[in-house]
C-alpha atoms as a PDB file:
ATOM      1  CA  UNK A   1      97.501 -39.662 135.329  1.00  0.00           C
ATOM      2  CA  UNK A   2      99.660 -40.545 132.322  1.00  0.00           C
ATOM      3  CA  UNK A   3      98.008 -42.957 129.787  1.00  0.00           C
ATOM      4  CA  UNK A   4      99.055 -46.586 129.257  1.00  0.00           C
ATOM      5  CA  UNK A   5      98.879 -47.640 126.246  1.00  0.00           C
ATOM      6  CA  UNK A   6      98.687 -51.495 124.598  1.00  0.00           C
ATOM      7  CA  UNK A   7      99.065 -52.294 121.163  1.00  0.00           C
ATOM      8  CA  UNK A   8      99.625 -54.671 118.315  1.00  0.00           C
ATOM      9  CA  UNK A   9     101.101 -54.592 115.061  1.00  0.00           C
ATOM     10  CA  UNK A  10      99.257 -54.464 111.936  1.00  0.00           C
ATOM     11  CA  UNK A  11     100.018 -54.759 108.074  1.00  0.00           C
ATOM     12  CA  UNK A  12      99.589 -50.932 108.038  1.00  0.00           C
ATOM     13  CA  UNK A  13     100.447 -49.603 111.011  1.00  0.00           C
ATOM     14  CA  UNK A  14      99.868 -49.954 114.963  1.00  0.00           C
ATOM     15  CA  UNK A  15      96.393 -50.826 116.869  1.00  0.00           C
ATOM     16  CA  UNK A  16      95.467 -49.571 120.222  1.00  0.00           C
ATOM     17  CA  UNK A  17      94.164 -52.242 121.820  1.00  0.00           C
ATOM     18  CA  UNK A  18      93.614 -50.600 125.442  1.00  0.00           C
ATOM     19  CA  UNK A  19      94.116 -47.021 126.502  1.00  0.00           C
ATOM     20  CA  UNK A  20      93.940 -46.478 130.311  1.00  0.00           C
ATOM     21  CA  UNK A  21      93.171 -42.891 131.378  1.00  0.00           C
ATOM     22  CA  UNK A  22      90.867 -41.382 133.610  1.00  0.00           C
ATOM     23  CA  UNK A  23      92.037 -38.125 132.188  1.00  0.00           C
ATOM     24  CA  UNK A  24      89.452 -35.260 131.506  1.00  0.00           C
ATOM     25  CA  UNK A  25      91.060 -34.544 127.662  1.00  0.00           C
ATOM     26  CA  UNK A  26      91.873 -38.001 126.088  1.00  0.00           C
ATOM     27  CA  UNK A  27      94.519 -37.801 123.218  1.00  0.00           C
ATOM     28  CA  UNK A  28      95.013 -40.653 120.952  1.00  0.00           C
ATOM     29  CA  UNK A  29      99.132 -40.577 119.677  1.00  0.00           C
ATOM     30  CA  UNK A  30      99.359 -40.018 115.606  1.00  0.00           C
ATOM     31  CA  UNK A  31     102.580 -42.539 116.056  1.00  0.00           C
ATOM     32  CA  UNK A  32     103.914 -45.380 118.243  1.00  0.00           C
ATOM     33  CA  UNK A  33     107.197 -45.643 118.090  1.00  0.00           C
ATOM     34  CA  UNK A  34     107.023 -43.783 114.643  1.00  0.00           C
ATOM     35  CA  UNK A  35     104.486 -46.285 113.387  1.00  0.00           C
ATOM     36  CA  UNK A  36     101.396 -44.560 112.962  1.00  0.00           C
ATOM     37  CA  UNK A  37      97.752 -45.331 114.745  1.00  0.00           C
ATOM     38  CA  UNK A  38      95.543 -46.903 111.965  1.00  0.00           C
ATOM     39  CA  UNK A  39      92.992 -48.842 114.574  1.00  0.00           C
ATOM     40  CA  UNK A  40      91.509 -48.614 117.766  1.00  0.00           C
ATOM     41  CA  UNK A  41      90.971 -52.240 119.177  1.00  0.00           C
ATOM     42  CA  UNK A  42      87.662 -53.691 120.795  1.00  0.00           C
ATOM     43  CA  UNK A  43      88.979 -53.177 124.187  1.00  0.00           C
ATOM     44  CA  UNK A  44      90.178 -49.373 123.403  1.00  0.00           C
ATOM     45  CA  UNK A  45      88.480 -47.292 126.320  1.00  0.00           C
ATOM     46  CA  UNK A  46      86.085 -50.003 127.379  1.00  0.00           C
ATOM     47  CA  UNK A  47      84.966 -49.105 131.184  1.00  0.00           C
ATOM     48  CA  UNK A  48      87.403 -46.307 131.441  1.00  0.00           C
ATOM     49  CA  UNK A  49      85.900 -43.733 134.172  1.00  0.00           C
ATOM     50  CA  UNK A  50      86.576 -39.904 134.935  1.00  0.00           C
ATOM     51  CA  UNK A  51      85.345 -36.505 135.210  1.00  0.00           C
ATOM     52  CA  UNK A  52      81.541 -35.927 133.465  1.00  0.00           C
ATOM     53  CA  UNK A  53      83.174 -33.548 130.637  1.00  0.00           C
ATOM     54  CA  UNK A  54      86.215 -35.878 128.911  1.00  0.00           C
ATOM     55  CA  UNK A  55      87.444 -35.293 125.066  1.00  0.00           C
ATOM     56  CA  UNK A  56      88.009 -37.529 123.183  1.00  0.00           C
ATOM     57  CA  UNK A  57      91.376 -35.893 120.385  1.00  0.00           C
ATOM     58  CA  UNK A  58      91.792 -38.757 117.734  1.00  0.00           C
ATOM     59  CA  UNK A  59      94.191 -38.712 114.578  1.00  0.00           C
ATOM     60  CA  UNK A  60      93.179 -38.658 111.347  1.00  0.00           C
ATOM     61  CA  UNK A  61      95.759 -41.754 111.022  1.00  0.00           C
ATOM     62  CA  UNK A  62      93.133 -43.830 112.486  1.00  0.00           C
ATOM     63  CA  UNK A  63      90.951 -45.307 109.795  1.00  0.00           C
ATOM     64  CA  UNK A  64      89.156 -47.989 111.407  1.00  0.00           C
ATOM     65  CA  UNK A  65      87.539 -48.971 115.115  1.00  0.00           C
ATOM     66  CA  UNK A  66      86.068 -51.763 116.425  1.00  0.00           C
ATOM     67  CA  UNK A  67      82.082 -50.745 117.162  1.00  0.00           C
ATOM     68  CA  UNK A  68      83.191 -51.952 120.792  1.00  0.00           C
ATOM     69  CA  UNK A  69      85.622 -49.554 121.334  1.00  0.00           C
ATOM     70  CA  UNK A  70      83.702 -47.562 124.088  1.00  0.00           C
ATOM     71  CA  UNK A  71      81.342 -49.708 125.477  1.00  0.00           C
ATOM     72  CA  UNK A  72      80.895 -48.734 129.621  1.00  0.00           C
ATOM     73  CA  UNK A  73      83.030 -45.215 128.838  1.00  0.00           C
ATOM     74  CA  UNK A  74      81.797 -42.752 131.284  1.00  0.00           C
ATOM     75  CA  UNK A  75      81.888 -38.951 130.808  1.00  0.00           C
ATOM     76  CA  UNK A  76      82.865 -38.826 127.270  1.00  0.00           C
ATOM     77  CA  UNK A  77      81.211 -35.390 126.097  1.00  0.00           C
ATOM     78  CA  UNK A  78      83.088 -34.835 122.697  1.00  0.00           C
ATOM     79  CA  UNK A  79      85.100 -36.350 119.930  1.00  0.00           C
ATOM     80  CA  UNK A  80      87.353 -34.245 117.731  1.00  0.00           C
ATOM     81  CA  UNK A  81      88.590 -36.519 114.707  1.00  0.00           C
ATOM     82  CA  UNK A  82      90.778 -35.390 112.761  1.00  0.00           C
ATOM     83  CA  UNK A  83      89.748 -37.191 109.872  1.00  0.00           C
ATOM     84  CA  UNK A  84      86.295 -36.830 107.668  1.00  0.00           C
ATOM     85  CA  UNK A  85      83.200 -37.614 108.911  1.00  0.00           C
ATOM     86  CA  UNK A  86      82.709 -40.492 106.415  1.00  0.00           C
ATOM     87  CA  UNK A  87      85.260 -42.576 108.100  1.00  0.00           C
ATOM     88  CA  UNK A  88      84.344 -41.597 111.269  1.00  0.00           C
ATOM     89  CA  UNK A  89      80.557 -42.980 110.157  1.00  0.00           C
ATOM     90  CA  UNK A  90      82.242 -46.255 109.808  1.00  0.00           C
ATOM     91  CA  UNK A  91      83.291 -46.592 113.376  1.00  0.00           C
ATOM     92  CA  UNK A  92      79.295 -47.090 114.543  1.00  0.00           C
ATOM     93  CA  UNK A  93      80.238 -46.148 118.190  1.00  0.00           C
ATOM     94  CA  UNK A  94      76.999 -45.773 121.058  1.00  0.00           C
ATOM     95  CA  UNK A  95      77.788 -43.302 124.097  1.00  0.00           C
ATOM     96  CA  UNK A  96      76.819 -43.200 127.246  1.00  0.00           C
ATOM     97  CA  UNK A  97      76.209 -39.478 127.165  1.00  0.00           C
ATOM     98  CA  UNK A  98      75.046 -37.162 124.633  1.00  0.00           C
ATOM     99  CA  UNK A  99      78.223 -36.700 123.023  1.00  0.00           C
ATOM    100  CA  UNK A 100      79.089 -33.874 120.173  1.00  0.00           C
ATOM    101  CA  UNK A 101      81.354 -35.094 117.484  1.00  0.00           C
ATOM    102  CA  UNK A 102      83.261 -33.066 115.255  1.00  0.00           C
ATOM    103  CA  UNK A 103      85.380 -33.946 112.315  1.00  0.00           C
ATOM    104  CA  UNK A 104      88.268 -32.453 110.201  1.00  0.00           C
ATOM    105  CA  UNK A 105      86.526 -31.695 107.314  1.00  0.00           C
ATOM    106  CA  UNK A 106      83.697 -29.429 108.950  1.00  0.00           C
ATOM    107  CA  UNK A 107      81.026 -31.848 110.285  1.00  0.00           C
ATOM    108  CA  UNK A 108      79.786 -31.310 113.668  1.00  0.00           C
ATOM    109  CA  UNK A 109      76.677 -32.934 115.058  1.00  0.00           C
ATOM    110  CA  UNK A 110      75.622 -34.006 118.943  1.00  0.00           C
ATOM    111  CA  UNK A 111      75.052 -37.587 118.938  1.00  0.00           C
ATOM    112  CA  UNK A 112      72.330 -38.609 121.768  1.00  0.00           C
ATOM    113  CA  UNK A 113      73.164 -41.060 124.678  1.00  0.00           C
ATOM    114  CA  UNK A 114      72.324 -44.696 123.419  1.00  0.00           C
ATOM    115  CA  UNK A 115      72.257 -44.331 119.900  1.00  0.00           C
ATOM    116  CA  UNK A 116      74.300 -44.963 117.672  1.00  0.00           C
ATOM    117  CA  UNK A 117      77.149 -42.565 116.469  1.00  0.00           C
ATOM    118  CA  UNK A 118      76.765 -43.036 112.198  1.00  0.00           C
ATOM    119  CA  UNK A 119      74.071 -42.254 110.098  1.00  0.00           C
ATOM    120  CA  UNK A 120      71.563 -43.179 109.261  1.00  0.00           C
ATOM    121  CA  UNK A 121      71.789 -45.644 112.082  1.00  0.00           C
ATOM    122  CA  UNK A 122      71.300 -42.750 114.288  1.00  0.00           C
ATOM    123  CA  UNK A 123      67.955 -41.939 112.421  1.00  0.00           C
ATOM    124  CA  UNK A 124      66.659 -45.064 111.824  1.00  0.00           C
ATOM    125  CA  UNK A 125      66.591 -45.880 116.211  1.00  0.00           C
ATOM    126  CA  UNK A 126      65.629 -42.987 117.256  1.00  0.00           C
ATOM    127  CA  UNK A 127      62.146 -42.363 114.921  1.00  0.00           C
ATOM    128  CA  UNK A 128      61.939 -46.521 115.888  1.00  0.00           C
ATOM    129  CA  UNK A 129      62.312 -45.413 119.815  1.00  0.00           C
ATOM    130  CA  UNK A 130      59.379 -44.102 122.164  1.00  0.00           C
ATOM    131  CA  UNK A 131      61.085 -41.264 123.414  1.00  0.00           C
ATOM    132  CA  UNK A 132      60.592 -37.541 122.864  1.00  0.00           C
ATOM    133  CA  UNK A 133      62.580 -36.093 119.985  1.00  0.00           C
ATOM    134  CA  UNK A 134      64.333 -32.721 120.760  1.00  0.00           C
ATOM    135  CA  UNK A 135      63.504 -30.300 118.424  1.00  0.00           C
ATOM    136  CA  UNK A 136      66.904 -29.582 118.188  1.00  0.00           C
ATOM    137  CA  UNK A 137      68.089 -32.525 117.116  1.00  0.00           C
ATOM    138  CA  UNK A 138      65.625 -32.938 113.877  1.00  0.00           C
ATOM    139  CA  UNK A 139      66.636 -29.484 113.147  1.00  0.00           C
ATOM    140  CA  UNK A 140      70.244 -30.193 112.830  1.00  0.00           C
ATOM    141  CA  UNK A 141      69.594 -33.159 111.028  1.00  0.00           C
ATOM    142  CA  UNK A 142      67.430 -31.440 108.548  1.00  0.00           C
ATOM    143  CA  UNK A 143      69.881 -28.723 108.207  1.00  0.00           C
ATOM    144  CA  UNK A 144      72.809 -30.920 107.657  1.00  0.00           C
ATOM    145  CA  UNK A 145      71.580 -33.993 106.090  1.00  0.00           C
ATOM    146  CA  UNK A 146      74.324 -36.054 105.633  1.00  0.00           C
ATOM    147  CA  UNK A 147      73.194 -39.751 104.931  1.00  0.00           C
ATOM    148  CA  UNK A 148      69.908 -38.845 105.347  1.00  0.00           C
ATOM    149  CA  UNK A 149      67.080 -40.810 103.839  1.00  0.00           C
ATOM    150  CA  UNK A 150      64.346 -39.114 102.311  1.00  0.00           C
ATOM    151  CA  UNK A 151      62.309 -41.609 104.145  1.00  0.00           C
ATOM    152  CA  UNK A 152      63.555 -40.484 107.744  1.00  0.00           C
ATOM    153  CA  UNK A 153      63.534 -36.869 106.065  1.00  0.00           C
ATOM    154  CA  UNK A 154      59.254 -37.339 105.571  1.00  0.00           C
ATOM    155  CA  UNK A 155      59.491 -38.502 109.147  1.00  0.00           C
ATOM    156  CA  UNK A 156      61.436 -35.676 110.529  1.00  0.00           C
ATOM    157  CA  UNK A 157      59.113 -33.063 108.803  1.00  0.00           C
ATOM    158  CA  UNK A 158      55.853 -34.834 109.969  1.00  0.00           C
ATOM    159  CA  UNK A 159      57.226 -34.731 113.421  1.00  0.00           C
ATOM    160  CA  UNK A 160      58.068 -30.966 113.319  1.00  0.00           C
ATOM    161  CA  UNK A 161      55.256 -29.706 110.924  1.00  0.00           C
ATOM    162  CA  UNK A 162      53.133 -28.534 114.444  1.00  0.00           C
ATOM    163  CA  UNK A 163      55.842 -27.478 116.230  1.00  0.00           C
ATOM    164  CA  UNK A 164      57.798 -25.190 113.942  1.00  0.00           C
ATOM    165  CA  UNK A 165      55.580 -22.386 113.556  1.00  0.00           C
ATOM    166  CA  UNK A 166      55.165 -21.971 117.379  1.00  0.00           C
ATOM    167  CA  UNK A 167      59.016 -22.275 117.324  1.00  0.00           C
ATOM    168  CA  UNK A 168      59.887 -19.338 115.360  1.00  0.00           C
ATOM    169  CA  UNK A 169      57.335 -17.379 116.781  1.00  0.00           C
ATOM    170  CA  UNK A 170      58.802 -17.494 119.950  1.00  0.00           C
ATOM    171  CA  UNK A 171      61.830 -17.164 117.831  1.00  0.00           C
ATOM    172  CA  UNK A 172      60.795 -13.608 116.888  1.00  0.00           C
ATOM    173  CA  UNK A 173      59.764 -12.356 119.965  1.00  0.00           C
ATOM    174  CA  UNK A 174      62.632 -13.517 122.148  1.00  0.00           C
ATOM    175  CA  UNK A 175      64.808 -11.896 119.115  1.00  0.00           C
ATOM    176  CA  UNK A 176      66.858 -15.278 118.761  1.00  0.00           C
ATOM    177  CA  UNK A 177      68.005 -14.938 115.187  1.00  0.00           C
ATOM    178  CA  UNK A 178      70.142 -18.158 115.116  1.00  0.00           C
ATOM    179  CA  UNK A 179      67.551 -20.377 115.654  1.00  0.00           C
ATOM    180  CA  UNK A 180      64.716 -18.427 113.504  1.00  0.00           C
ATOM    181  CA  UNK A 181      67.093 -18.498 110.635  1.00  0.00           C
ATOM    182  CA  UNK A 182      68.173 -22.808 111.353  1.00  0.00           C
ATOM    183  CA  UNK A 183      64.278 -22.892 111.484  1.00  0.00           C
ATOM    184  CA  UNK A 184      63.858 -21.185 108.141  1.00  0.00           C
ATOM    185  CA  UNK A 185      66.896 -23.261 106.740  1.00  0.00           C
ATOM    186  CA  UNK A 186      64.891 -26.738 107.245  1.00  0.00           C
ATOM    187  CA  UNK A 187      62.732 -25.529 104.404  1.00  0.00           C
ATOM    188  CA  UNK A 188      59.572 -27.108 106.017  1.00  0.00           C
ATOM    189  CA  UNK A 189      57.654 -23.837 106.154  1.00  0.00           C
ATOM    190  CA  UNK A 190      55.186 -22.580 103.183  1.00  0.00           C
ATOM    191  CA  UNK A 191      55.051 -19.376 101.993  1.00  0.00           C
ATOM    192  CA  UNK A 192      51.566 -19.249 104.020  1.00  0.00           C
ATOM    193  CA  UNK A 193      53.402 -20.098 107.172  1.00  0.00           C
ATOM    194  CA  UNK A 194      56.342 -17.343 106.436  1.00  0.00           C
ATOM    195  CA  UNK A 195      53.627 -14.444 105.142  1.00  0.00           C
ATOM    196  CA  UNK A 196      52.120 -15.273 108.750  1.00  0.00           C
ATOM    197  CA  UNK A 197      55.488 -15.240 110.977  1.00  0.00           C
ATOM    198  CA  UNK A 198      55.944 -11.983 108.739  1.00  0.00           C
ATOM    199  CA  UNK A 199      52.877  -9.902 110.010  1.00  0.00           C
ATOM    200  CA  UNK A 200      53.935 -11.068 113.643  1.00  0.00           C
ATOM    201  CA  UNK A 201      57.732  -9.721 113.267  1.00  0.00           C
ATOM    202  CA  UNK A 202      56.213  -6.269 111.686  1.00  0.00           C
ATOM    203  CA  UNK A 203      53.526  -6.348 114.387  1.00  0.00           C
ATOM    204  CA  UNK A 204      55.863  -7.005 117.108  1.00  0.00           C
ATOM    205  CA  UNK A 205      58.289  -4.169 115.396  1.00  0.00           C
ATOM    206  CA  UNK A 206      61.089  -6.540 115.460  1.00  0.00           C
ATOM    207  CA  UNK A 207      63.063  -5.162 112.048  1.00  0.00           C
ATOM    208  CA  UNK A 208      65.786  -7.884 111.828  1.00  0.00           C
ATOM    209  CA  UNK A 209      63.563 -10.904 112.065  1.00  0.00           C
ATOM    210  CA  UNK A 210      61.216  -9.059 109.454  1.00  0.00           C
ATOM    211  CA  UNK A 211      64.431  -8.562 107.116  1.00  0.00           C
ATOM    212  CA  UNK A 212      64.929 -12.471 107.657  1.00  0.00           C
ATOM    213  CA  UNK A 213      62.103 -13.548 106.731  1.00  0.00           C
ATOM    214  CA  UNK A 214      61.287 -11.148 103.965  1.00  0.00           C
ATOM    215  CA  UNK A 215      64.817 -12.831 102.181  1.00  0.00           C
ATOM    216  CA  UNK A 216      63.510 -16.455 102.966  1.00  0.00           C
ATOM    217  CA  UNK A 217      59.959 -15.268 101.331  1.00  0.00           C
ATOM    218  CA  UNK A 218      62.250 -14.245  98.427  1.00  0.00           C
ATOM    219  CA  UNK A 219      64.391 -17.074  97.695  1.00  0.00           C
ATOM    220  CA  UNK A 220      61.110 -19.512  98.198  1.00  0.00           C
ATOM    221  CA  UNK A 221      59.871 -17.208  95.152  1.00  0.00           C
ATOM    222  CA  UNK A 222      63.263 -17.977  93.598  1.00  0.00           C
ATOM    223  CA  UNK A 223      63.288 -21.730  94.032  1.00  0.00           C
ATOM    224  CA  UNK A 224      59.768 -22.069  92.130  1.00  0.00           C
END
């Protein structure tokens, strides 16, 4: 289906007030009529429908959206802006599925169904909510803190201080070095906790985890 697009003009450029596609990889135009996209309207992809794995492409041209913009948007899996993540923070979208944005300048991060697409609204609902918190998700968070508080950083840590031992020792065994060393890279564990995940890595004769942590015992030494 090809798109149909509705705009208006602004001071600076066009807005796209509706965009009708039920299109599987969604592209938002850098230009209308050579006038670039600087806003997506209120109405932008409000109850659009399609398959359960649509993209969302979006110009770096676009500097503001209404919060509105997506509201009843079905399917929408990923967002690739083109612009930095600090604008993008601005736009405060919610999905309706757990939805993995990534920006120009390097930031990627999967934003959960329901919450809030900006930080650190993002933090601030779901420590507030009753649901279970993936792992995975504080993780990330902790790893790439952008905008976050130290507040909802204490909360994050409390959360994960039982669960990250068990973590990487499971970690070690199933020889997953990507998440050992994104578990390491949180910097919740104490030297105590390391020294112990290091006797089970030599015991279970698993030579790269043991080289892993033996560099993660050494820069702790480093950092004090």
């Amino acid at each position: 289906m090809t798109a149909r697009i509705e705009t208006v003009m602004l001071e600076d450029g066009v807005e796209i007030v509706r965009l009708i596609t039920n299109d599987a990889n969604i592209v938002v135009p850098n230009s209308v009529h050579g006038v670039p996209v600087v806003s997506l309207g209120e109405g932008f992809l409000r109850d659009s429908h399609g398959p359960g794995n649509r993209n969302l492409v979006i110009p770096g041209s676009v500097v503001r959206a209404s919060p509105d913009a997506l509201i009843s948007t079905s399917g929408l899996r990923a967002i690739n802006y083109m612009g930095d993540f600090e604008t993008f923070n601005t736009f405060k979208w919610v999905g309706s599925t757990d939805c993995q944005v990534n920006c120009g300048d390097g930031f990627s991060f999967t934003f959960l169904t329901g919450y809030t697409m900006a930080f650190p609204d993002f933090d601030n609902e779901l420590l507030a909510s009753h649901q279970r918190i993936y792992e995975e998700t504080v993780m990330s968070r902790l790893t790439n803190p952008i905008n976050l508080t130290d507040e909802n950083r204490e909360k994050y840590v409390k959360y994960m201080k039982s669960r990250t031992v068990p973590m990487a020792e499971h970690a070690i065994l199933d020889n997953d070095m990507n998440t050992l060393r994104t578990i390491l890279d949180t910097g919740m564990l104490e030297e105590s906790d390391l020294k112990g995940l290091l006797e089970s890595s030599v015991r279970s004769g698993r030579t790269t985890s043991t080289s892993v942590i033996m560099t993660a015992i050494q820069v702790l030494h480093y950092k004090s």
